[in-house]
Protein backbone atom coordinates (compact mmCIF):
# COMPACT_ATOMS: atom_id res chain seq x y z
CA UNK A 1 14.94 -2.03 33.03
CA UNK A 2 12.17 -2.79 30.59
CA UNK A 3 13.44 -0.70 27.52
CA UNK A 4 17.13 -2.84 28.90
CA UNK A 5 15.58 -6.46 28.61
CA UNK A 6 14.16 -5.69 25.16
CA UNK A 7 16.92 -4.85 23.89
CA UNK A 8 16.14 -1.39 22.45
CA UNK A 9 18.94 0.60 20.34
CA UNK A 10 19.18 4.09 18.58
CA UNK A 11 16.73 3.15 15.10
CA UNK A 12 17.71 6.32 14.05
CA UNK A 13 21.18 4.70 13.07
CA UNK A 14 23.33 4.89 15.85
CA UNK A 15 22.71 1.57 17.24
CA UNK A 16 23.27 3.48 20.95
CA UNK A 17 21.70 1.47 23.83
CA UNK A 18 18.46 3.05 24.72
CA UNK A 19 18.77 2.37 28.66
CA UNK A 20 22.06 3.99 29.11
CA UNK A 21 20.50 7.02 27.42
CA UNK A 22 17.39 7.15 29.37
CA UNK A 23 19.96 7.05 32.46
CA UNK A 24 22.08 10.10 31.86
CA UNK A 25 24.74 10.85 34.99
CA UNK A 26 23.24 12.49 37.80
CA UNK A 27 25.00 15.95 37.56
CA UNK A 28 22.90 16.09 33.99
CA UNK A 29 19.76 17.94 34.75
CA UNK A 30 17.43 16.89 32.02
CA UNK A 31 14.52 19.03 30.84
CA UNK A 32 14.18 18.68 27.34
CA UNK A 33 12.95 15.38 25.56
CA UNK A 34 13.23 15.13 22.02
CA UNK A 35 11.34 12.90 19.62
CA UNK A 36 13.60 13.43 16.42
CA UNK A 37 10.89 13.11 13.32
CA UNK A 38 13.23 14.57 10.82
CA UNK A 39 14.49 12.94 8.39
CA UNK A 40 18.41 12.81 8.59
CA UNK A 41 19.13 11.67 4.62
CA UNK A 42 16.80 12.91 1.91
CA UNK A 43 15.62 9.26 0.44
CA UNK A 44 14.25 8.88 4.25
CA UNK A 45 10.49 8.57 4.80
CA UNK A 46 10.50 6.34 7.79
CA UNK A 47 9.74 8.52 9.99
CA UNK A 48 7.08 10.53 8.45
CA UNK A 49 5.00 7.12 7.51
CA UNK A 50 5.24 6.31 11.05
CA UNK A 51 4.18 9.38 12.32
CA UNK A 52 1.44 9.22 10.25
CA UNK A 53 0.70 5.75 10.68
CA UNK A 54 1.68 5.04 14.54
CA UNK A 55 0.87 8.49 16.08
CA UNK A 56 -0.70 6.94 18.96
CA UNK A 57 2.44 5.36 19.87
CA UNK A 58 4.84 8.14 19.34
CA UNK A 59 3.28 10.28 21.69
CA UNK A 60 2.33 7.18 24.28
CA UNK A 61 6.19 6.14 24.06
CA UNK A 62 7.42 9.80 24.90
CA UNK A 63 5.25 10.30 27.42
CA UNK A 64 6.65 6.86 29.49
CA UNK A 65 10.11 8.73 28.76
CA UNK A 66 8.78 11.87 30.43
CA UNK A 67 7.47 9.92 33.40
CA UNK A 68 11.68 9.05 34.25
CA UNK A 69 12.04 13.15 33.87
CA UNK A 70 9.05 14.70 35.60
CA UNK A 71 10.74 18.46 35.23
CA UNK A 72 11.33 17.84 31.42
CA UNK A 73 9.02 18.99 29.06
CA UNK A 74 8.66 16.68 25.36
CA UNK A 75 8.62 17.98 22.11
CA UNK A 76 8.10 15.99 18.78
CA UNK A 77 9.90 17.57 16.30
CA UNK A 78 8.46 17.65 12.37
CA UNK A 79 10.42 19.54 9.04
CA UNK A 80 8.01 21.43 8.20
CA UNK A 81 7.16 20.17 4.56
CA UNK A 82 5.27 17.59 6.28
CA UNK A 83 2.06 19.38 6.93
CA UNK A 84 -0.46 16.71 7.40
CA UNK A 85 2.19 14.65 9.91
CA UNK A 86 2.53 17.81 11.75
CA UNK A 87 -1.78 17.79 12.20
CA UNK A 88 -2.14 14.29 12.78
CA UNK A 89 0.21 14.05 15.38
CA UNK A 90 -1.04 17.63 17.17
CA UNK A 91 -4.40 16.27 17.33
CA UNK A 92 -3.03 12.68 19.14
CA UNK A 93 -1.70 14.96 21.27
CA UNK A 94 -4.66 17.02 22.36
CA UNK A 95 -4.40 18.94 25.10
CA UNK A 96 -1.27 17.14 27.30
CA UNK A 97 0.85 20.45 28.79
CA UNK A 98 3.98 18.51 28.75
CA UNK A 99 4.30 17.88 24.60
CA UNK A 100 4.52 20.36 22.26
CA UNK A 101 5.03 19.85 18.48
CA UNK A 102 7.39 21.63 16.33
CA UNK A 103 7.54 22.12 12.45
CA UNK A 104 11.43 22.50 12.16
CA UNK A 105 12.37 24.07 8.60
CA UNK A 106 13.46 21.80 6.05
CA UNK A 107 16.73 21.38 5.52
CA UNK A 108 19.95 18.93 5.88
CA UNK A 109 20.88 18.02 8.31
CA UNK A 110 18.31 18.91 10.35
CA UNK A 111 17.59 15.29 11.87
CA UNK A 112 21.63 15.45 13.08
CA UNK A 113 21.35 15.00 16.74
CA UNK A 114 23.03 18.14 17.83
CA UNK A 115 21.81 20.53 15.67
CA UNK A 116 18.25 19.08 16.06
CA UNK A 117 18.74 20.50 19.84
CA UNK A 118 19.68 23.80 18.69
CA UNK A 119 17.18 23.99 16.24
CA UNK A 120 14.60 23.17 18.85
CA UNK A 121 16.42 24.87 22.22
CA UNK A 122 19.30 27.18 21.12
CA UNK A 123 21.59 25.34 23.17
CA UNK A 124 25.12 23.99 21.64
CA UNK A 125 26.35 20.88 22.47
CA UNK A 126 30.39 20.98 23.26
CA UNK A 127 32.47 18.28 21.10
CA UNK A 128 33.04 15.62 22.68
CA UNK A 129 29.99 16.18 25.11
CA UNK A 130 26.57 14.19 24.95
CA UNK A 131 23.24 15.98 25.02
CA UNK A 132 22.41 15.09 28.30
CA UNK A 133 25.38 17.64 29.24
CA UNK A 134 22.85 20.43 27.24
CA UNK A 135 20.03 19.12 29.15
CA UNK A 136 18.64 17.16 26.82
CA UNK A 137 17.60 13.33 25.77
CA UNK A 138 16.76 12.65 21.66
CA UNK A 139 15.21 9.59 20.32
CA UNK A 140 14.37 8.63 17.07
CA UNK A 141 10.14 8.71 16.37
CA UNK A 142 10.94 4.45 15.93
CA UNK A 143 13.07 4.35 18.88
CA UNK A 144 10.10 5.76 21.08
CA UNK A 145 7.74 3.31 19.41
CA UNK A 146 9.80 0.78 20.51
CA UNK A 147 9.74 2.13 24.05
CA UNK A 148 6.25 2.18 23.96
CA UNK A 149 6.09 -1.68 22.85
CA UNK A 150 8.48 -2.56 25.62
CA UNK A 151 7.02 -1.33 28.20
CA UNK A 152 3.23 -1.44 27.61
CA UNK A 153 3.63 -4.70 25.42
CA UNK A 154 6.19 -6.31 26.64
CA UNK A 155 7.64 -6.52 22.87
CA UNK A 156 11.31 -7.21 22.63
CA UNK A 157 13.31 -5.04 19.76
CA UNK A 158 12.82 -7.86 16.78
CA UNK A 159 12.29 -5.17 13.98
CA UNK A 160 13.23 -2.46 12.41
CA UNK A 161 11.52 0.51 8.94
CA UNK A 162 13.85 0.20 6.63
CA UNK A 163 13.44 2.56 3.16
CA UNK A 164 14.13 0.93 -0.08
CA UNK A 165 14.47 3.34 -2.71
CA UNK A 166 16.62 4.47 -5.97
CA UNK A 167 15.98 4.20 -9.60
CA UNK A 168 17.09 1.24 -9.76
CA UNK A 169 14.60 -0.31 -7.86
CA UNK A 170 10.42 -1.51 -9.09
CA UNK A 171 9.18 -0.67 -6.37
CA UNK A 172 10.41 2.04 -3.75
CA UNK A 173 9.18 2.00 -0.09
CA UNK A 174 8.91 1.55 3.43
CA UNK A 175 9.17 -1.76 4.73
CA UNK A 176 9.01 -3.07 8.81
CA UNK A 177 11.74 -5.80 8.31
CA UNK A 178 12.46 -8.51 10.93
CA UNK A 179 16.52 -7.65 12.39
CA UNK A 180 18.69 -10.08 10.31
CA UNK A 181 16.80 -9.97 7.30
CA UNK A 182 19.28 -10.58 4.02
CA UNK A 183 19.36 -7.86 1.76
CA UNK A 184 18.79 -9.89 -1.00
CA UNK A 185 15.14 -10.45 0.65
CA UNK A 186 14.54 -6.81 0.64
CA UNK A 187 15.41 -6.30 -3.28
CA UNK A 188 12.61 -8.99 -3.87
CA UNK A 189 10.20 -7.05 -1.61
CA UNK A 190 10.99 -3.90 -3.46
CA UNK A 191 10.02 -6.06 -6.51
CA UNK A 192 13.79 -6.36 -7.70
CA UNK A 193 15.85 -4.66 -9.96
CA UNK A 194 15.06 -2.91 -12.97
CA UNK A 195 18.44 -3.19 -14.48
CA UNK A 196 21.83 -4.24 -12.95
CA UNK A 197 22.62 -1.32 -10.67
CA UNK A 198 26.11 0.68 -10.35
CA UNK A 199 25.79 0.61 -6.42
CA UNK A 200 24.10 -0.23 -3.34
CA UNK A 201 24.65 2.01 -0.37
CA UNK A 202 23.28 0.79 2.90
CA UNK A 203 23.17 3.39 5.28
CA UNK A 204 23.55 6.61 3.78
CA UNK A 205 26.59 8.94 5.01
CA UNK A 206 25.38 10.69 7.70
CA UNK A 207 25.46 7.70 11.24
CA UNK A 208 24.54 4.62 9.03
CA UNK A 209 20.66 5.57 9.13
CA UNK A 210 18.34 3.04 8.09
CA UNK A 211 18.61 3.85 4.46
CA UNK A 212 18.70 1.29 2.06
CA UNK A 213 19.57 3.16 -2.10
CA UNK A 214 20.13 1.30 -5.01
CA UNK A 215 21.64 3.70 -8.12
CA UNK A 216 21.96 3.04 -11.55
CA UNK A 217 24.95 4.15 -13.22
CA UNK A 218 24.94 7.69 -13.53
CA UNK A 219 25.27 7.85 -17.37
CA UNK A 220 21.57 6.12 -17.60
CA UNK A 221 20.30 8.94 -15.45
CA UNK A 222 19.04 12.06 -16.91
CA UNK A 223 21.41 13.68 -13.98
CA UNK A 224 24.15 13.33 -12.10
């Protein structure tokens, strides 16, 4: 009711209300909990800066999830050229019997929902069916943050990482951007353009993840 009230979507990119995943139909046994840390586009570092940043959270927020599935066990899942994301959250782990980390390989798309699960379970998810139908729950590392914050904070959802990034951009990075924030706002953060770009994609291709790229024209590039 908590994670309801605030107001607490997929961050990942698929905007999917939080509550009515954490309440899967009761024919779906759920035993698997997923905490998706990799990275669905390759411009993404959002969720490696807050695993390294906000470990504390990530593992307090999935363990509130495991409390609504006490037969499911939690794993926080890490591509595995992330080394010292991988430590740092193993240590804020410690010794808890229900969360295990996993170093995934690296490759695209590993952060897709579905083939996260069978990277991590060897189950297959049927078109058209949801994961709770394979047993298992996945939220995004800033999704279970959020949890966390709703629950133990009482913090509605009011923000959301967003990656700036692209050569045509000053200054690349990560920035924790209030919901309705203008675009234009978040060039001037990145410390504007260095020359007019071709394009701005917001999204990326792959669920409208919270990518934000700004290209220069491909000719200006040393490749394509």
């Amino acid at each position: 009711e908590k994670v309801k009230e605030a107001g607490i979507v997929g961050l990942g990119g698929a905007g999917f209300p939080t509550h009515v995943k954490l309440n899967p139909p009761k024919d779906c046994k759920i035993d698997t909990v997923i905490v998706n840390g990799a990275e669905c586009e390759p411009y993404l570092t959002t969720d490696y800066r807050l695993l390294m940043e906000q470990p504390e959270k990530v593992v307090k927020g999935l363990e509130i999830i495991l409390k609504l599935f006490p037969d499911a066990t939690g794993y926080i899942a890490i591509e595995n050229n992330k080394p010292d994301a991988i430590e740092k959250v193993v240590k804020t782990v410690g010794n808890n019997p229900r969360i295990k980390v996993l170093a995934l390989m690296t490759k695209y798309p590993q952060g897709s929902e579905k083939q996260l699960i069978n990277a991590v379970t060897g189950r297959e998810v049927p078109s058209g069916a949801l994961p709770a139908n394979a047993g298992c729950i996945v939220d995004n590392v800033d999704t279970v943050i959020s949890i966390y914050m709703a629950v133990c904070k009482s913090t509605p959802l009011m923000r959301k990482i967003i990656t700036i990034t692209g050569a045509a951009v000053n200054t690349p990075g990560n920035f924790n951007v209030k919901l309705g924030t203008n675009y234009q706002e978040l060039i001037e953060a990145a410390g504007g353009f260095k020359e007019e770009p071709e394009k701005i994609i917001s999204g990326g291709p792959m669920m409208g993840q919270a990518l934000f790229t700004v290209d220069i024209p491909v000719s200006k590039t040393s490749s394509a």
